[in-house]
Protein backbone atom coordinates (compact mmCIF):
# COMPACT_ATOMS: atom_id res chain seq x y z
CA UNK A 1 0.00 0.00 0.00
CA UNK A 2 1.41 3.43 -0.76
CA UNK A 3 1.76 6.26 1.52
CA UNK A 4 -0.91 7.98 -0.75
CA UNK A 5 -3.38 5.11 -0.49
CA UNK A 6 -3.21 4.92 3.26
CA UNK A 7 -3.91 8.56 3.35
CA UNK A 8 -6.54 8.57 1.16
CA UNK A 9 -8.29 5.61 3.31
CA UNK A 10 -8.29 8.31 6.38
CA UNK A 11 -11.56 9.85 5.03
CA UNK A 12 -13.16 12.61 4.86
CA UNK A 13 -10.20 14.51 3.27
CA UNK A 14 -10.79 17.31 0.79
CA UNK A 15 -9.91 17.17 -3.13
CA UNK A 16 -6.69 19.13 -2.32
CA UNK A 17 -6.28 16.98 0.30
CA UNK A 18 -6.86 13.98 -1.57
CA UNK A 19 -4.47 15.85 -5.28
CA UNK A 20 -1.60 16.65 -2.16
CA UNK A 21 -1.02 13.04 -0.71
CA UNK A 22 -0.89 11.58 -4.73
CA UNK A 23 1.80 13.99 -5.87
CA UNK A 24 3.72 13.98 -2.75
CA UNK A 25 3.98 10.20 -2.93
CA UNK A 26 4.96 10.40 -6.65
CA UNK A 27 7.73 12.95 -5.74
CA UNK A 28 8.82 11.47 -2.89
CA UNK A 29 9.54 7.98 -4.75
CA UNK A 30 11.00 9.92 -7.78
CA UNK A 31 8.01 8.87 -9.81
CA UNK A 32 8.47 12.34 -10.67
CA UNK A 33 11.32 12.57 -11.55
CA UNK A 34 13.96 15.76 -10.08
CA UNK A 35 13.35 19.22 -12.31
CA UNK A 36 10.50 17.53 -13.75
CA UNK A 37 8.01 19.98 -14.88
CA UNK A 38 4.58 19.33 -13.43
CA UNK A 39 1.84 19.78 -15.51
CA UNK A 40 -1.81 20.37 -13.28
CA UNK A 41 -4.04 19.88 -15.99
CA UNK A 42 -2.40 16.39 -16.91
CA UNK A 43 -2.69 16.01 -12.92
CA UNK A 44 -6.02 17.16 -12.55
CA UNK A 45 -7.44 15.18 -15.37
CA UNK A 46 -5.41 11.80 -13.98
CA UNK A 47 -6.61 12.30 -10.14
CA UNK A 48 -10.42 12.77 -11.63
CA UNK A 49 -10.16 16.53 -9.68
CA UNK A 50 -9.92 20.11 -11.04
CA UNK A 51 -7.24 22.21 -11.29
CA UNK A 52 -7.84 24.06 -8.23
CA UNK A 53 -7.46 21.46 -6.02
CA UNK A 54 -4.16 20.76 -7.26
CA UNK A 55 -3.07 24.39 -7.17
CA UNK A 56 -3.85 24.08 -3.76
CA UNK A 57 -1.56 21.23 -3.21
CA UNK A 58 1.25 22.39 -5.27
CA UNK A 59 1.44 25.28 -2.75
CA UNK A 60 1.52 22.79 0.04
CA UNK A 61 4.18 20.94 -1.26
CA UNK A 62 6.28 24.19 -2.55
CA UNK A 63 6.50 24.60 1.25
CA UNK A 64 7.61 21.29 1.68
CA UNK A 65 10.26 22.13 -0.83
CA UNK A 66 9.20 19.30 -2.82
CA UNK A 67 8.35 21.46 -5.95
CA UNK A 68 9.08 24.79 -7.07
CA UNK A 69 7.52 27.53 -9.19
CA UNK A 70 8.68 30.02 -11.57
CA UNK A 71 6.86 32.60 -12.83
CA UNK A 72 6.03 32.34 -16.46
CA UNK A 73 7.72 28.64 -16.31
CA UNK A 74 5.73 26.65 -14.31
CA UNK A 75 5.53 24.52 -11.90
CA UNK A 76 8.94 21.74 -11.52
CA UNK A 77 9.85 19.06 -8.76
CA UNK A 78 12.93 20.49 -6.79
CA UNK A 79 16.07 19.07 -7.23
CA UNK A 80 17.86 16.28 -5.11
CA UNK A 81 21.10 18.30 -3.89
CA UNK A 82 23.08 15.73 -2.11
CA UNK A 83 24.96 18.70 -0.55
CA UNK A 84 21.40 19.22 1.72
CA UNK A 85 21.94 16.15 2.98
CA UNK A 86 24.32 17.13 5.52
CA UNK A 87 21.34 19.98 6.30
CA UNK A 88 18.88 17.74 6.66
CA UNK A 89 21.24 15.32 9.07
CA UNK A 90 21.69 18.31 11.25
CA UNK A 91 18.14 18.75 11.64
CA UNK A 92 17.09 15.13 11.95
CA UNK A 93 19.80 13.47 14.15
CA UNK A 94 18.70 16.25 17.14
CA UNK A 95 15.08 15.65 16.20
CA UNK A 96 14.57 11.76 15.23
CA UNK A 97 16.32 10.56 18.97
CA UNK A 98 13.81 13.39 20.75
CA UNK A 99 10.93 11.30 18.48
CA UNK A 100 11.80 8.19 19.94
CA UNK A 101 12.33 8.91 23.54
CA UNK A 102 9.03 10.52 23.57
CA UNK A 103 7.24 7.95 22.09
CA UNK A 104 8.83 5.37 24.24
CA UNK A 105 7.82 7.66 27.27
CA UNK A 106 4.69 8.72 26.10
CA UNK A 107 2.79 6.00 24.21
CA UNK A 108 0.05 4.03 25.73
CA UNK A 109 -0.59 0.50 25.40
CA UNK A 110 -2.52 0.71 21.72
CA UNK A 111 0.00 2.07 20.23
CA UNK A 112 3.15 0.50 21.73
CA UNK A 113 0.98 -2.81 20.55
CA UNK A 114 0.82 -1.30 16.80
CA UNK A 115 4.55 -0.76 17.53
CA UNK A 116 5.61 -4.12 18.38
CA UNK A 117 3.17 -5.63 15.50
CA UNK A 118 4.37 -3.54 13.11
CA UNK A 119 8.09 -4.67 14.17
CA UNK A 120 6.80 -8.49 13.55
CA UNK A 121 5.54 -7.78 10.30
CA UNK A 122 8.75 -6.19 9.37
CA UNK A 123 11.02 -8.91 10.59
CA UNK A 124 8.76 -11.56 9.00
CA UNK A 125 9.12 -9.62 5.21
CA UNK A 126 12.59 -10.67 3.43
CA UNK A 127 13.62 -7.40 2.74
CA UNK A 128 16.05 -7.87 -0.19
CA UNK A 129 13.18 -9.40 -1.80
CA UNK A 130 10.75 -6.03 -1.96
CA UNK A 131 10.82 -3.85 -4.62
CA UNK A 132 11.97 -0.11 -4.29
CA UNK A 133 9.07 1.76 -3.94
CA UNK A 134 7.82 -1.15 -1.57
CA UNK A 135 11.20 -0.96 0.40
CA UNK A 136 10.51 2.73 0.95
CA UNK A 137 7.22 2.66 2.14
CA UNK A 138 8.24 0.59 4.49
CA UNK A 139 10.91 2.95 5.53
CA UNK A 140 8.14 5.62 5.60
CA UNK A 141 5.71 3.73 7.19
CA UNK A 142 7.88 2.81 10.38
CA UNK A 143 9.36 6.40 10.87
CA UNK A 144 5.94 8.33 10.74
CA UNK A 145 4.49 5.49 13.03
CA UNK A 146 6.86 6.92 15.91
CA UNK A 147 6.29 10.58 14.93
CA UNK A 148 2.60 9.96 15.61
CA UNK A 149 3.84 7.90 18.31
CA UNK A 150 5.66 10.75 20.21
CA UNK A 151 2.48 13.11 20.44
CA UNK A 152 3.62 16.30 19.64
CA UNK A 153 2.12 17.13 16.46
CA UNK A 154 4.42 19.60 15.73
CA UNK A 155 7.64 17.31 15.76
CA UNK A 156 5.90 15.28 13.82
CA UNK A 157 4.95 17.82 11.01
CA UNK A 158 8.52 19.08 11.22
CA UNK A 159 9.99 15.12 10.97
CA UNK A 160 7.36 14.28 7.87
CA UNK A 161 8.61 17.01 6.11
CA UNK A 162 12.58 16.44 6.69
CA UNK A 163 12.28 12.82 6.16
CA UNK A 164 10.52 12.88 3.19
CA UNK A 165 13.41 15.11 1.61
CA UNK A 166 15.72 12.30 2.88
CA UNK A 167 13.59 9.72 1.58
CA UNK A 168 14.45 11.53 -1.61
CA UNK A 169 18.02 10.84 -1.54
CA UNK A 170 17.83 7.46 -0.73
CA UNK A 171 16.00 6.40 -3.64
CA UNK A 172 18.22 8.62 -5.36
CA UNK A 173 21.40 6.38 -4.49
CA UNK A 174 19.01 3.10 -3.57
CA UNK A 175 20.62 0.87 -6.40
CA UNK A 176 24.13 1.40 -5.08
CA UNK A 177 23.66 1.04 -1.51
CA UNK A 178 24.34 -2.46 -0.09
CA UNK A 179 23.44 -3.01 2.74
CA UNK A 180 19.87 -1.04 2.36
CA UNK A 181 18.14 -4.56 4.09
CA UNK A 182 20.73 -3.52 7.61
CA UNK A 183 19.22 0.04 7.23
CA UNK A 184 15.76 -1.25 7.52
CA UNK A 185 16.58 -3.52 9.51
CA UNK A 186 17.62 -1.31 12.25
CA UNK A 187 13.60 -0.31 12.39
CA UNK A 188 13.06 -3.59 14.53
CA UNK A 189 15.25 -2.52 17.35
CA UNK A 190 13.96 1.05 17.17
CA UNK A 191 10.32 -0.20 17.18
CA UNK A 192 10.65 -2.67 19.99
CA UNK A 193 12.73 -0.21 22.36
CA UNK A 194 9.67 1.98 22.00
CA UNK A 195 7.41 -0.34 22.62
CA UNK A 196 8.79 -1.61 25.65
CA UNK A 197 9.47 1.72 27.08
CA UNK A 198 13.18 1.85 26.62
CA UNK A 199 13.15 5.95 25.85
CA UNK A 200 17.20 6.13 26.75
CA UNK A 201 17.98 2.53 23.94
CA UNK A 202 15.22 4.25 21.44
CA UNK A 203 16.82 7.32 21.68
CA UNK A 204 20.23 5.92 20.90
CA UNK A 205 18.93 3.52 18.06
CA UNK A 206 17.40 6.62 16.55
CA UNK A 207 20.68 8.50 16.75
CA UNK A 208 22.83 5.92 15.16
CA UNK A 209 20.17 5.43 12.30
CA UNK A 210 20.48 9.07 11.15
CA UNK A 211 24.06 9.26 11.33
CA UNK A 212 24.64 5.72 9.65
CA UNK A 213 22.02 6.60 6.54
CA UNK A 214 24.45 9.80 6.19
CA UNK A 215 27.85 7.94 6.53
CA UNK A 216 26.02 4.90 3.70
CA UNK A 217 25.21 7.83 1.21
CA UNK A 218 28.34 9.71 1.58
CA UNK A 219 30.42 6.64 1.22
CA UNK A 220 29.14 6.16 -2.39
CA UNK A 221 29.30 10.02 -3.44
């Protein structure tokens, strides 16, 4: 299921709502590909929706510096700059460890279940056997399950947004990373310390994930 699908099952959500969740899942995956130019009729008339639904969610995701717009141009998916990836790292590895303790201190027993059952699923899957956009979700899936996790909807919105742009560069350098399976992986650990509790082992799990997807990307750059 892809991230737009399960958003689209959390009805009622508005046709921008509904034109937002498709194109950010296209241009998160690089269905879309970087400097792409995005054309909203062509959207509009795919999505079944009218153009000003999609204008609305093109200037959602322009803030999510997923797309950009020139005047006169048009509307174009941003660039992946692997030089933000050390800006994004700075932001995440202070805010991704704070995400994890507080969901490990803060959860209550529903959702330290879906925790735990969502780390069973993912130890159960043979992860060198899913496809890429299927491997990412995944990756998507588990990180904005603790961000909902730690209750402060503001992290969260903050963590979305900054993961997403890393979720970006890893399908950007996907093919040539090889141990990709040890990067997801490292969601069991993180899932089960916060569902147990353990805010001081989620915290450092979370830590050592951020840093470790930066030192995997820059070792093949």
């Amino acid at each position: 299921m892809t991230v737009a699908s399960r958003q689209l099952e959390q009805a009622p959500v508005s046709l921008a709502d509904r034109a937002y969740a498709a194109l950010q899942d296209k241009l998160i995956m690089l269905d879309i590909p970087p400097m792409a130019p995005i054309d909203d009729v062509a959207v509009a008339e795919s999505l079944g929706v009218g153009r000003t639904p999609v204008r609305e969610a093109l200037k959602r995701l322009e803030v999510d510096r997923l797309v950009i717009s020139y005047p006169r141009r048009g509307t174009f998916a941003t660039a992946v700059d692997i030089t933000d990836l050390a800006y994004i790292s700075e932001i995440r590895v202070q805010l991704e460890p704070l995400a994890a303790r507080r969901a490990a201190e803060n959860s209550n027993e529903k959702i330290r279940a879906e925790l735990a059952d969502l780390a069973d699923k993912l130890q159960h899957n043979d992860i060198r056997s899913l496809g890429r956009n299927e491997l990412m979700h995944w990756d998507l899936r588990v990180h904005r399950a603790i961000y909902r996790a730690a209750g402060n909807p503001h992290l969260e919105d903050t963590l979305v947004r900054y993961n997403n742009l890393a979720t970006r560069i890893f399908c950007l350098f996907l093919d040539r990373i090889t141990h990709f399976d040890r990067h997801i992986g490292e969601h069991i650990g993180l899932l089960r310390a916060i569902a147990k509790g353990e805010s001081t082992e989620a915290e450092r799990i979370a830590r050592d994930h951020v840093t470790g997807f930066e030192a995997a990307i820059r070792a093949i750059v």
